[in-house]
Protein backbone atom coordinates (compact mmCIF):
# COMPACT_ATOMS: atom_id res chain seq x y z
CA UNK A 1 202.15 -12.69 79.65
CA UNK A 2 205.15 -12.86 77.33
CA UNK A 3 207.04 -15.41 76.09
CA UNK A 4 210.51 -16.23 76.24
CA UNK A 5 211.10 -15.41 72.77
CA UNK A 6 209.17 -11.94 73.39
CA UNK A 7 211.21 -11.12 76.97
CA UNK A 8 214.26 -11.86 75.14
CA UNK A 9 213.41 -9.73 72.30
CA UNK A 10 212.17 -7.15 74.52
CA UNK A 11 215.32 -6.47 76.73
CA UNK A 12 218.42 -7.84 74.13
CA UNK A 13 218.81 -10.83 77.06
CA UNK A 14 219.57 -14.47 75.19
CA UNK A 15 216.96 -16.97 75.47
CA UNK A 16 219.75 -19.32 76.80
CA UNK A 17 220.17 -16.93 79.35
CA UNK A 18 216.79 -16.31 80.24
CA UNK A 19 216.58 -20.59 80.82
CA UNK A 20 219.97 -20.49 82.45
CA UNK A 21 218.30 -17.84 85.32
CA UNK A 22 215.52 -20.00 85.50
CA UNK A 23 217.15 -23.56 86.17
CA UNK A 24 219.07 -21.59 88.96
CA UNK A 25 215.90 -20.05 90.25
CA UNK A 26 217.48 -16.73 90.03
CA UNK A 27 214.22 -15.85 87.77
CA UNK A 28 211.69 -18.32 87.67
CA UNK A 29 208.55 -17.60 84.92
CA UNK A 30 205.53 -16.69 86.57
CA UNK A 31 203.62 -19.51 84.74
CA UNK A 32 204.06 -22.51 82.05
CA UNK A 33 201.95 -23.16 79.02
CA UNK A 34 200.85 -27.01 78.81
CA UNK A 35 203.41 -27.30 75.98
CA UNK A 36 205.75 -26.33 78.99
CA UNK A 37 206.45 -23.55 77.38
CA UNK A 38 208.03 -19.82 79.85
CA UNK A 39 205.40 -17.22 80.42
CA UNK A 40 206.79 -14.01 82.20
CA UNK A 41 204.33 -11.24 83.71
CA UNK A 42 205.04 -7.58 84.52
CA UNK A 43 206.72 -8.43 87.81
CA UNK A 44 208.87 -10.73 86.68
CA UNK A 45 210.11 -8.24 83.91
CA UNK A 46 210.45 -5.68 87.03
CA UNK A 47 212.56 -8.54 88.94
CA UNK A 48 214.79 -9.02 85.37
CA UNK A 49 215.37 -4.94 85.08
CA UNK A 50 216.93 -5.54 88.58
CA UNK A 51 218.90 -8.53 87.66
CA UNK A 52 220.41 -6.34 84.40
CA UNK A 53 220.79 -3.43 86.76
CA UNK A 54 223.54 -5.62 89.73
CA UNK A 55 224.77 -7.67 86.36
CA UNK A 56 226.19 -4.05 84.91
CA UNK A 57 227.48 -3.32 88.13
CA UNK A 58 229.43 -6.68 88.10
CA UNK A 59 227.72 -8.31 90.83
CA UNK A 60 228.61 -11.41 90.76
CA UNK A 61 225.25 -13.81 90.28
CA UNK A 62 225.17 -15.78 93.71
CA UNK A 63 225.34 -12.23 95.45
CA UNK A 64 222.26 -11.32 92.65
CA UNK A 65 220.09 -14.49 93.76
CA UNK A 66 220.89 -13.23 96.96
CA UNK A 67 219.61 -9.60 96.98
CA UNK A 68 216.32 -10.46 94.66
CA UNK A 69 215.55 -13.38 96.88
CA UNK A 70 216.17 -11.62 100.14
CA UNK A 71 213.57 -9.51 102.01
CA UNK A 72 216.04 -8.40 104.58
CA UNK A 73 218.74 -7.91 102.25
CA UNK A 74 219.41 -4.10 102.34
CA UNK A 75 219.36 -3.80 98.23
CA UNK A 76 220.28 0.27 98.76
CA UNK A 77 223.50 -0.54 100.81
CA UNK A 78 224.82 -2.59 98.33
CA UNK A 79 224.30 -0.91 95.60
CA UNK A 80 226.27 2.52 97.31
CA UNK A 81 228.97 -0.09 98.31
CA UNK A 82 229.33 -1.78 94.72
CA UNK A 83 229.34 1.83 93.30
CA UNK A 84 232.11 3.05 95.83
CA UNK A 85 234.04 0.56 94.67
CA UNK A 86 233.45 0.63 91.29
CA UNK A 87 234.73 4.36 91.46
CA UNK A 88 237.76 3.23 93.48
């Protein structure tokens, strides 16, 4: 488990925006400490790698909330449709 300090170190992301993602639930810690404090496992560093990934491509974040939160959301589809236009 890493902290938020850590995770933010880690990947160059801003604490603030590592809080922001979580009041929005678009990435939500995996636990808390008692001090209240963010702890982040693997999978939720796995779910922020995709987050970066659709933020370079300029997805805009309610589409990103979308796709992460969505099981039936075909995440390969969009990607070759943001990249076609990105090349347009």
């Amino acid at each position: 488990m890493r902290t938020v300090s850590e995770v933010s170190k880690l990947t160059g992301v801003s604490i603030r925006t590592l809080q922001y993602y979580d009041k929005i639930g678009l990435l939500q810690p995996s636990a808390r400490t008692e001090a209240a404090y963010r702890l982040y496992d693997n999978c939720d560093l796995e779910k922020l790698q995709q987050i970066l990934l659709f933020r370079e491509l300029e997805f805009p974040i309610k589409d990103i909330k979308q796709i992460i939160n969505s099981s039936d959301f075909d995440r390969k589809k969009a990607l070759a449709q943001q990249i076609e236009l990105l090349t347009l």
